[in-house]
Protein backbone atom coordinates (compact mmCIF):
# COMPACT_ATOMS: atom_id res chain seq x y z
CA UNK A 1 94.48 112.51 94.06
CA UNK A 2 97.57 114.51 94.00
CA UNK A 3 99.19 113.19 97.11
CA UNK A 4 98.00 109.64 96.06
CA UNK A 5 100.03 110.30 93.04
CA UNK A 6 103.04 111.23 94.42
CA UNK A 7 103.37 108.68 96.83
CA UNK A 8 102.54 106.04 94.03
CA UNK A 9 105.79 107.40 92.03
CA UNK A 10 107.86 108.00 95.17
CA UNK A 11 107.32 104.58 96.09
CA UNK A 12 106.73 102.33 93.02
CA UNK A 13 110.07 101.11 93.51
CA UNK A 14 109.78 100.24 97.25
CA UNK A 15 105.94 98.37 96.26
CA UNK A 16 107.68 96.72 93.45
CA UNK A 17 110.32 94.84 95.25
CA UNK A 18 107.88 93.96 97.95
CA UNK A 19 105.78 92.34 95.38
CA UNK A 20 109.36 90.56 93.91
CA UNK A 21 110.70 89.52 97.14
CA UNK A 22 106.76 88.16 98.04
CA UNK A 23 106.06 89.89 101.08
CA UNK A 24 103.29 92.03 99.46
CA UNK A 25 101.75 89.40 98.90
CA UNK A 26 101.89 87.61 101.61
CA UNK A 27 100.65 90.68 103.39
CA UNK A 28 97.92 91.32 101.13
CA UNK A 29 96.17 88.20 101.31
CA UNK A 30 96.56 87.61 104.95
CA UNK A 31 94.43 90.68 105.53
CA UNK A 32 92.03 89.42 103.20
CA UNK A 33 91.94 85.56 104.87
CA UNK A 34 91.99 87.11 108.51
CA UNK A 35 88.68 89.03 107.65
CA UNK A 36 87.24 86.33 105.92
CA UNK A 37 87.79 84.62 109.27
CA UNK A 38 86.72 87.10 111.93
CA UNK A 39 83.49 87.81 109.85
CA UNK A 40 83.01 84.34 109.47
CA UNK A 41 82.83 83.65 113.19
CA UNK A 42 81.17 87.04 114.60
CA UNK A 43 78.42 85.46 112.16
CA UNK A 44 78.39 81.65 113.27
CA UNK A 45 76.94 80.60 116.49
CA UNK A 46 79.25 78.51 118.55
CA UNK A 47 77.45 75.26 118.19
CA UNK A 48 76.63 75.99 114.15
CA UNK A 49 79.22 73.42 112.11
CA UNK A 50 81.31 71.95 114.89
CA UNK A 51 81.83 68.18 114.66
CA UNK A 52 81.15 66.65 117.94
CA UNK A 53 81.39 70.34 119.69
CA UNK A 54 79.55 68.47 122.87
CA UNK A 55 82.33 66.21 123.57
CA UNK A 56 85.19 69.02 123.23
CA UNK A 57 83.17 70.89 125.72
CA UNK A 58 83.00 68.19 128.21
CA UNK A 59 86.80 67.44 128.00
CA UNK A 60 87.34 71.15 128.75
CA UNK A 61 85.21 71.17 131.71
CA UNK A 62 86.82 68.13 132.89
CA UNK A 63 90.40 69.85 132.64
CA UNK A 64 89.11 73.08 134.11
CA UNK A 65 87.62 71.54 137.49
CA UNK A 66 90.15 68.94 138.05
CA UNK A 67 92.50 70.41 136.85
CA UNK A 68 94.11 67.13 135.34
CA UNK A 69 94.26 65.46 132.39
CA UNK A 70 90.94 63.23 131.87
CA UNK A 71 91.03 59.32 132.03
CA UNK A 72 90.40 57.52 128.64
CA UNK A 73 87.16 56.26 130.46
CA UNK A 74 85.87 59.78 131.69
CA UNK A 75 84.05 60.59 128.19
CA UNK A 76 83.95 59.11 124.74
CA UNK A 77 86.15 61.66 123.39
CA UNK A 78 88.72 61.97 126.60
CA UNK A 79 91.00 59.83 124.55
CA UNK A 80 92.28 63.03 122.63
CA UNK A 81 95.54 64.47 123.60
CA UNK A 82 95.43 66.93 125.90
CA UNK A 83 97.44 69.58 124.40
CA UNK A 84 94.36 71.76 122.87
CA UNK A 85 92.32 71.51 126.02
CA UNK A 86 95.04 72.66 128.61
CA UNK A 87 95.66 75.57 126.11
CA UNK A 88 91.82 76.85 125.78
CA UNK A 89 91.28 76.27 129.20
CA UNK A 90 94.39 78.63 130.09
CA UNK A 91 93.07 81.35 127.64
CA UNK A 92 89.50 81.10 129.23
CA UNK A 93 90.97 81.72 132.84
CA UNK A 94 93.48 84.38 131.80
CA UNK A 95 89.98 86.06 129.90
CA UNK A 96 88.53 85.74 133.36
CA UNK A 97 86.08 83.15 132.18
CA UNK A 98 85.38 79.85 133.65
CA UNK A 99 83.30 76.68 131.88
CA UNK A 100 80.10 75.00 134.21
CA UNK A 101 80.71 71.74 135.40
CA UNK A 102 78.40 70.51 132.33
CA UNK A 103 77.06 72.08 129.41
CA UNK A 104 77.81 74.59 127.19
CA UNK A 105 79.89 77.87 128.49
CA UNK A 106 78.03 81.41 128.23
CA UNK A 107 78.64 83.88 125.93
CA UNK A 108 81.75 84.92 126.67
CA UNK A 109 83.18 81.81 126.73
CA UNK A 110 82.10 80.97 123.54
CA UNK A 111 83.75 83.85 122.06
CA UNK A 112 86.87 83.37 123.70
CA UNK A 113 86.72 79.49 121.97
CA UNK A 114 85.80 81.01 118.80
CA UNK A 115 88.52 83.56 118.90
CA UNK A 116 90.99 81.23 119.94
CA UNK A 117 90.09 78.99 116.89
CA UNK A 118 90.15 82.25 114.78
CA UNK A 119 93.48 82.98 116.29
CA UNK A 120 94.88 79.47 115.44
CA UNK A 121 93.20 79.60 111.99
CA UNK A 122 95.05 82.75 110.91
CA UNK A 123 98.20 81.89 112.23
CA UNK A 124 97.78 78.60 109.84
CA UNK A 125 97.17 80.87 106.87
CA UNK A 126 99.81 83.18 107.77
CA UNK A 127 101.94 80.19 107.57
CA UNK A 128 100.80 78.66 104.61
CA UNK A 129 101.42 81.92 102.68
CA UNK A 130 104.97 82.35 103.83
CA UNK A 131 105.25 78.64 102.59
CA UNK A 132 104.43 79.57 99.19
CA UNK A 133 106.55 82.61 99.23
CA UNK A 134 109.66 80.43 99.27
CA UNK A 135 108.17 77.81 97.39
CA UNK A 136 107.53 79.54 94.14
CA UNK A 137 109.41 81.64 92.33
CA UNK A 138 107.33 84.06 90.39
CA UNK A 139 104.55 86.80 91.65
CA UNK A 140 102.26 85.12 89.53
CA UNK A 141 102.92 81.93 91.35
CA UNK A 142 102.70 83.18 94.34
CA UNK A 143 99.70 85.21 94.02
CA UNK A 144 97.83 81.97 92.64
CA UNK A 145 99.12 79.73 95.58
CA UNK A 146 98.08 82.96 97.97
CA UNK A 147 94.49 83.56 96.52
CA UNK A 148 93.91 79.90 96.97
CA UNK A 149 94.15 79.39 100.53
CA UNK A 150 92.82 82.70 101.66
CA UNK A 151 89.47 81.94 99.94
CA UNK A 152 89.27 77.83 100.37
CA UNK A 153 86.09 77.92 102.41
CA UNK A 154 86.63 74.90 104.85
CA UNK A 155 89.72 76.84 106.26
CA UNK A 156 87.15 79.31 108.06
CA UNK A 157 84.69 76.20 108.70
CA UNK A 158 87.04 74.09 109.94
CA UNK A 159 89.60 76.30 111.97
CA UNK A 160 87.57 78.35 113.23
CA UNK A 161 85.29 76.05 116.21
CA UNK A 162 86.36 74.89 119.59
CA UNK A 163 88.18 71.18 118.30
CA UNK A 164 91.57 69.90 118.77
CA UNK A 165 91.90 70.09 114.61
CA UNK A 166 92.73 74.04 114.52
CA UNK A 167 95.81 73.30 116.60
CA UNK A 168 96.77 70.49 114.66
CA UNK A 169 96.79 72.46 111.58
CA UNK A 170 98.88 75.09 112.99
CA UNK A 171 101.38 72.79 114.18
CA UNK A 172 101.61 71.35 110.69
CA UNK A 173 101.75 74.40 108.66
CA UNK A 174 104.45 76.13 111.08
CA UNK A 175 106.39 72.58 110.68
CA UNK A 176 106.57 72.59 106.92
CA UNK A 177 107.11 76.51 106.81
CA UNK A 178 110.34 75.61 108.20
CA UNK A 179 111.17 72.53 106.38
CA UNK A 180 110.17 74.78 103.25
CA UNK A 181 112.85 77.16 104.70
CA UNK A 182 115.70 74.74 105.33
CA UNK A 183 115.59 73.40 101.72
CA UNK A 184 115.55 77.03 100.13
CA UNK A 185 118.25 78.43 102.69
CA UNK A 186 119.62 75.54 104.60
CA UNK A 187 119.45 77.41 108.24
CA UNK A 188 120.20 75.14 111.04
CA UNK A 189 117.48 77.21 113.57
CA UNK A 190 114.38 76.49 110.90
CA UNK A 191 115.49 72.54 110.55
CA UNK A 192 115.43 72.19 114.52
CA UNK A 193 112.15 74.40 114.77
CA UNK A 194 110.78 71.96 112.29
CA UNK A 195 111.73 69.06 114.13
CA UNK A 196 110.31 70.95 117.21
CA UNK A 197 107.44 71.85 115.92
CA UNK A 198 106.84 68.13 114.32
CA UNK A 199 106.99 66.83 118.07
CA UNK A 200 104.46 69.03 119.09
CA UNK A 201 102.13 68.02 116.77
CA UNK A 202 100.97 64.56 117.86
CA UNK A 203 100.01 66.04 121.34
CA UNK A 204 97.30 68.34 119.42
CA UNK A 205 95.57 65.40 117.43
CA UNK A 206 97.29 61.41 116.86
CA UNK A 207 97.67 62.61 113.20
CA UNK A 208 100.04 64.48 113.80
CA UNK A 209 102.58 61.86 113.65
CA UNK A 210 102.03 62.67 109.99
CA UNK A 211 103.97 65.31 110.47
CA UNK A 212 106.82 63.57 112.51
CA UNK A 213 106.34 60.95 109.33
CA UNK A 214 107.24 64.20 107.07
CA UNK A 215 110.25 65.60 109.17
CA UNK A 216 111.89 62.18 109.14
CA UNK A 217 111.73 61.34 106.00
CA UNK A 218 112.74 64.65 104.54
CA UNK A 219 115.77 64.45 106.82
CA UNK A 220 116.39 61.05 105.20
CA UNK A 221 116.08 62.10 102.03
CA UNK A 222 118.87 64.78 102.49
CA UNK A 223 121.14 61.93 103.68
CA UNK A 224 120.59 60.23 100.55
CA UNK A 225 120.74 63.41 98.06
CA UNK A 226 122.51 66.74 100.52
CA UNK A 227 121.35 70.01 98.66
CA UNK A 228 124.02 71.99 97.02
CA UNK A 229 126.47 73.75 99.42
CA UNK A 230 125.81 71.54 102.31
CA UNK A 231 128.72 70.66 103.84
CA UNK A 232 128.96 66.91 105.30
CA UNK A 233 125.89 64.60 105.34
CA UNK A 234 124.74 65.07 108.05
CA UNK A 235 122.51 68.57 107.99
CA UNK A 236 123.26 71.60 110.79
CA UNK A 237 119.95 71.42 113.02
CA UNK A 238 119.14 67.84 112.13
CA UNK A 239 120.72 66.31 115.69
CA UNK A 240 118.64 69.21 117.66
CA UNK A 241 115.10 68.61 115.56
CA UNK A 242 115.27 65.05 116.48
CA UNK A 243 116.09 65.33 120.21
CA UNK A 244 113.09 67.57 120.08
CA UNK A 245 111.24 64.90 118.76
CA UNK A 246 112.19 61.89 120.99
CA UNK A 247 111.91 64.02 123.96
CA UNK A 248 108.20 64.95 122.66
CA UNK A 249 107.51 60.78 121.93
CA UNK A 250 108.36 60.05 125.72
CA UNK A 251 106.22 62.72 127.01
CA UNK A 252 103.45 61.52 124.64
CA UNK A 253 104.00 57.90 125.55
CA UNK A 254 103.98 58.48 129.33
CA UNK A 255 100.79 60.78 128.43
CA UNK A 256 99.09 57.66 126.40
CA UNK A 257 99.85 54.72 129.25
CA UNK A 258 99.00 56.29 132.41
CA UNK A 259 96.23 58.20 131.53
CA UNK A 260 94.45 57.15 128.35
CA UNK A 261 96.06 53.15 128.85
CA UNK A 262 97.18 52.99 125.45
CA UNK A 263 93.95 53.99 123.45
CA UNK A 264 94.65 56.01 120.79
CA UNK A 265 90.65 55.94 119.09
CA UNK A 266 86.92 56.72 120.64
CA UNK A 267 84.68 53.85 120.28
CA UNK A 268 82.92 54.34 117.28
CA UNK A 269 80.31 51.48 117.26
CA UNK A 270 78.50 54.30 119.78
CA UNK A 271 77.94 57.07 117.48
CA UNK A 272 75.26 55.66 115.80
CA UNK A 273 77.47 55.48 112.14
CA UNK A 274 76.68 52.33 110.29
CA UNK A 275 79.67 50.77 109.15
CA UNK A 276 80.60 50.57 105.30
CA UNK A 277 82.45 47.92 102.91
CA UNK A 278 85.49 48.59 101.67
CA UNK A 279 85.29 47.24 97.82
CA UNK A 280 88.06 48.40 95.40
CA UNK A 281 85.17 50.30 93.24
CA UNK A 282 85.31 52.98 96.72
CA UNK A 283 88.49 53.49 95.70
CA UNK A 284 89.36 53.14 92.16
CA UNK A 285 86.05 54.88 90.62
CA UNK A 286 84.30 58.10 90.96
CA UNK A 287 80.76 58.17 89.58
CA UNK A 288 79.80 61.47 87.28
CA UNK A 289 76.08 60.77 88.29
CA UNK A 290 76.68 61.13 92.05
CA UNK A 291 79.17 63.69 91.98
CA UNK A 292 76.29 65.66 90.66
CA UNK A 293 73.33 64.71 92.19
CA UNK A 294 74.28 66.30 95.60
CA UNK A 295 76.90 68.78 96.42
CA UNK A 296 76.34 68.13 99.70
CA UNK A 297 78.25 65.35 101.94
CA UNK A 298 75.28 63.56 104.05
CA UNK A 299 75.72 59.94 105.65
CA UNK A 300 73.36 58.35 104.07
CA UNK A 301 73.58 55.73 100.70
CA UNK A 302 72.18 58.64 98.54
CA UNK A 303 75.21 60.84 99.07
CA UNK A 304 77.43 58.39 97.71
CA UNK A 305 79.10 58.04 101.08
CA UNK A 306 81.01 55.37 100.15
CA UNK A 307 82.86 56.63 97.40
CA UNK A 308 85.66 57.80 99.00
CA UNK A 309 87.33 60.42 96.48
CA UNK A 310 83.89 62.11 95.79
CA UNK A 311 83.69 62.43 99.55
CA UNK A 312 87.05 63.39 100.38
CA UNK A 313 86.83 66.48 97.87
CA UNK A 314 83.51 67.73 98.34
CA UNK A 315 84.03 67.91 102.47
CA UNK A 316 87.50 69.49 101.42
CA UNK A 317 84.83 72.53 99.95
CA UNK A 318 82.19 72.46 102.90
CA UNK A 319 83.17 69.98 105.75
CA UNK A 320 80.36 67.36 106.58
CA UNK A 321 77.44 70.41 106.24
CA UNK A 322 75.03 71.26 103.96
CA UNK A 323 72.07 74.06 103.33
CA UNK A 324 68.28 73.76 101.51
CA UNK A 325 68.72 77.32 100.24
CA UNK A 326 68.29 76.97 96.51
CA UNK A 327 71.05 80.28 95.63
CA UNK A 328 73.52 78.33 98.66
CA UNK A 329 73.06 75.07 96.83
CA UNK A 330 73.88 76.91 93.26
CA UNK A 331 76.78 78.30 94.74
CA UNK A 332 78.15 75.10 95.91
CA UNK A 333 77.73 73.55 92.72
CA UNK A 334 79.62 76.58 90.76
CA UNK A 335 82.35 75.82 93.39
CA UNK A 336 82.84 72.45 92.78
CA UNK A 337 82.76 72.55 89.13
CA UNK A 338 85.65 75.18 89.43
CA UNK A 339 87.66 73.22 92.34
CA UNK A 340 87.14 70.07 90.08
CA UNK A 341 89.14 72.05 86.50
CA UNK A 342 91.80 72.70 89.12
CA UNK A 343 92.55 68.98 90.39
CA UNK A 344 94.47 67.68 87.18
CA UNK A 345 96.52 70.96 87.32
CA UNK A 346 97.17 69.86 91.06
CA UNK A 347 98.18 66.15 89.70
CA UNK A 348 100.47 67.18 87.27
CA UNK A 349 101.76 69.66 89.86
CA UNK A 350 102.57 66.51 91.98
CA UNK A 351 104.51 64.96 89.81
CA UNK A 352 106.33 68.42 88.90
CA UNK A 353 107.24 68.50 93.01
CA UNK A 354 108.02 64.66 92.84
CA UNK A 355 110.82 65.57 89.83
CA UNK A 356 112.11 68.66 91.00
CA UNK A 357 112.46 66.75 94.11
CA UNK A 358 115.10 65.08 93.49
CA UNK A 359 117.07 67.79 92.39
CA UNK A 360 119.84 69.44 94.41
CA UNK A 361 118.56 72.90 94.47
CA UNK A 362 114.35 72.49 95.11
CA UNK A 363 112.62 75.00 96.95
CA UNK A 364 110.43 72.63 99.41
CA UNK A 365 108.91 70.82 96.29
CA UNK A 366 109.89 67.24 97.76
CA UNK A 367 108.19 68.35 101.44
CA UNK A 368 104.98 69.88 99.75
CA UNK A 369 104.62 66.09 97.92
CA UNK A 370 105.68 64.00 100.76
CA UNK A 371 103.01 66.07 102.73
CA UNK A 372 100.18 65.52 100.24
CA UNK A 373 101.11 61.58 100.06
CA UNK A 374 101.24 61.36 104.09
CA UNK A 375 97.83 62.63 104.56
CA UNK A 376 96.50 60.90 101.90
CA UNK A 377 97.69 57.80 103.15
CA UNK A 378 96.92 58.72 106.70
CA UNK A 379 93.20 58.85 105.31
CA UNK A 380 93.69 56.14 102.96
CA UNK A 381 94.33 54.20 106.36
CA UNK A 382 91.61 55.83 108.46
CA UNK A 383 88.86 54.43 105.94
CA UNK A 384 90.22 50.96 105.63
CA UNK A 385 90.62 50.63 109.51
CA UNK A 386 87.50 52.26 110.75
CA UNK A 387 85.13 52.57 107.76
CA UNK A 388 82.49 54.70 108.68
CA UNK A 389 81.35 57.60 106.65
CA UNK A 390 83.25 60.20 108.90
CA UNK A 391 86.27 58.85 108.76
CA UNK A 392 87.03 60.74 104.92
CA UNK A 393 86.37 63.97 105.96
CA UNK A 394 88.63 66.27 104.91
CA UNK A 395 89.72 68.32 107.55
CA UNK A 396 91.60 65.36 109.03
CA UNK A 397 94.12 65.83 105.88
CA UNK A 398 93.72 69.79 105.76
CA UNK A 399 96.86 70.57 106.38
CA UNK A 400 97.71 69.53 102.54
CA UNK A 401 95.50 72.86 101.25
CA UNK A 402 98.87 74.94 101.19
CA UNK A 403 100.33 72.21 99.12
CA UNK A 404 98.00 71.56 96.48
CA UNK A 405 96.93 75.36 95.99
CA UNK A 406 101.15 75.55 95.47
CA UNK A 407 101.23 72.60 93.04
CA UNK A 408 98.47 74.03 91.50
CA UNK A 409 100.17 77.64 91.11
CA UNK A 410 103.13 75.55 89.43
CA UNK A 411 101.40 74.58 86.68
CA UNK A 412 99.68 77.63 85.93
CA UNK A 413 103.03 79.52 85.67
CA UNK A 414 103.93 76.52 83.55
CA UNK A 415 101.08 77.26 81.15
CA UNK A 416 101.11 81.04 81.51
CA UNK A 417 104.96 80.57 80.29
CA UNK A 418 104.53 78.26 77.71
CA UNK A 419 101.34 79.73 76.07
CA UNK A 420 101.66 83.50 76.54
CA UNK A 421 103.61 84.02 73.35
CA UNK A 422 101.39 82.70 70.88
CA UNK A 423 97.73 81.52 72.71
CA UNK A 424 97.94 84.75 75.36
CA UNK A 425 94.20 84.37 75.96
CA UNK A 426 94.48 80.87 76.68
CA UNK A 427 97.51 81.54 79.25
CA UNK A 428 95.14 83.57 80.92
CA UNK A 429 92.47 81.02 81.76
CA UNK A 430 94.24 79.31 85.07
CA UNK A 431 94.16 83.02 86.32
CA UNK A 432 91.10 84.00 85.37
CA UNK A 433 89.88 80.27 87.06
CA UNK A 434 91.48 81.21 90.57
CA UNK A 435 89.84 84.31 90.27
CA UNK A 436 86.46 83.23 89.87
CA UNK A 437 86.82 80.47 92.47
CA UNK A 438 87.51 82.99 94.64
CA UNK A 439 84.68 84.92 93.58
CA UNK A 440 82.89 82.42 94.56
CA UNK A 441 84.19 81.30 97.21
CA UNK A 442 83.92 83.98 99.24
CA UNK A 443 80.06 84.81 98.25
CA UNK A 444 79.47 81.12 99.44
CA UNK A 445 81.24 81.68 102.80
CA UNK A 446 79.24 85.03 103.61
CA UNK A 447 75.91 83.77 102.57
CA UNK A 448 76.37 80.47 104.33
CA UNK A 449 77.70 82.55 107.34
């Protein structure tokens, strides 16, 4: 207890500025996501919440014994990209593993897929959190934003399964990590590694061109408003970010026409999904009675599948899955009731990164809402195109976690500043909210595991 006391004096002021300059945190609740993680999938069989896990594993065993990239007409889901599959099949022979012609790999294989996705998922977190670190401005803030995506269950759902999706997030989150960095510091290296990075990301998954959608538009949005100190219009790193790009469209363009001949979708009349309307109620109202009769997302008319709000936030909470154990099912309902008190503090934060936007000295604020408004629209697009139930699943937009969670942080520091002099108990609530979402949270992703 001694020695514990000395080293808390002798270094109080070195702890203190880590937690001011946001590192600390950053550190802190990395560890805590990247266990949440790694116990999440030494607990989860390979096959156990993996959307269309069958078809992933035939695309890799195609790449792996032909060693090619697989026609369009080879398997209903060989229209992906190919970057994931080249990628996991490299890790699997440099683990000294190889996949059967058909079916499932053994065990090892599975965990090498599994830790892969781990690896990926982390890396996404790890990148979300140094998002937030230059994106708000106070510990409190930070810690909010943090404690957010660390505990969001679909993050260990979702990122952690053999799927193109974990890839795609990582490309995403690395891209606006950067962007987030050029606004608050205005290097040239992070623009053009966002730029890079933004190229990569439609060779994971075709919505990544979300991310290219981001990039450009942030870059035009400089043109039209340069930050304070930039010298010239044009920004230092934008001419290398977009050669990145272009030269990633013409590889993905030759990719597309000679070997997927310019099909970009699967077929979906064959999985079996019947087809939905798209009436302006879907979109414009969100029924109370619905919401909670189920917490569940199912594909049937009883789930309210075609309500496309109440679906889109409760597989944001636990993907497209669901459980008949009466303490699971409580659970899930305590987590949606507190996920639900935080979405008008995530509007209002919106509208606070919309504003601050278009001010010369933002931290990120306009790329964290331009973000949230691509994916949205991306899915927005996805329903009215293809509307079948799947299609407004979450994790297709789940790279927009980091930015909500930090729109959400901004207005509890608003209200935490603005009550904490007269009403302090009342400026406590938003923390005291996070902190039992998290609670629950992560006794929802253990028991579930």
């Amino acid at each position: 207890m001694l020695g514990f006391a000395f080293v808390t004096v002798r270094f109080r002021y070195h702890l203190r500025a880590r937690l001011a300059d946001g590192w600390g945190v950053v550190a802190l609740f990395l560890a805590i996501g990247a266990a949440i993680m790694v116990a999440y999938v030494h607990a989860t069989p390979f096959d156990k919440r993996a959307n269309d896990i069958g078809s992933h594993v035939g695309v890799l065993n195609m790449v792996e014994h032909r060693r090619a990239i697989p026609l369009d007409t080879d398997c209903w889901e060989c229209v992906q990209p190919p970057a994931y599959y080249t990628v996991a099949v490299a890790v699997l022979t440099a683990a000294g593993d190889h996949l059967p012609e058909r079916g499932m790999p053994d065990q090892k294989g599975e965990r090498i897929l599994q830790g892969l996705g781990a690896f990926l998922g982390i890396a996404t977190l790890a990148c979300w959190l140094m998002t937030a670190r230059l994106a708000l401005r106070t510990t409190y803030e930070r810690t909010v934003a943090s404690a957010l995506c660390a505990f969001w269950p679909s993050l260990p759902i979702q990122a952690c399964k053999c799927s193109n999706d974990p890839m795609l997030y990582l490309l995403a989150a690395a891209s606006l990590w950067q962007l987030v960095r050029w606004r608050t510091t205005g290097s040239a290296v992070s623009l053009a590694a966002a730029g890079a990075l933004a190229g990569l990301a439609p060779h994971a998954k075709f919505s990544g061109f979300v991310v290219v959608a981001v990039f450009v538009s942030s870059l035009c949005l400089a043109l039209v408003r340069p930050r304070r100190g930039q010298t010239g219009r044009w920004p230092r790193g934008a001419s290398a970010g977009l050669a990145a790009i272009v030269a990633s469209m013409v590889l993905w363009v030759f990719v597309l026409g000679h070997y997927k001949h310019w099909k970009t979708h699967a077929d979906f009349s064959s999985t079996g999904h019947a087809p939905i309307d798209n009436t302006w109620a879907d979109f414009a109202v969100v029924h109370l009675k619905s919401f909670l009769d189920n917490p569940w997302v199912r594909f049937d008319k009883s789930y309210a599948r075609d309500e496309f709000w109440n679906y889109l936030f409760r597989s944001s909470l636990y993907g497209e899955y669901g459980s008949d154990d009466a303490t699971t099912r409580a659970l899930a309902y305590l987590l949606a009731m507190a996920a639900a008190v935080l979405l008008p503090m995530v509007a209002w934060g919106l509208v606070v990164c919309i504003v601050r936007g278009r001010e010369r000295e933002d931290r990120g604020h306009r790329e964290l809402a331009l973000t949230v408004l691509g994916f949205i629209g991306f899915m927005l697009v996805l329903r009215l195109k293809f509307p079948i139930a799947p299609h407004q699943d979450f994790r297709f937009a789940m790279p927009v976690v980091i930015c909500c969670a930090s729109m959400a942080a901004l207005t509890a520091g608003a209200m935490r500043r603005k009550l904490q002099r007269r009403w302090l108990h009342l400026a406590a609530l938003p923390g005291w909210l996070v902190v039992g979402l998290c609670v629950v949270s992560l006794w929802f992703t253990l028991r579930w595991s």
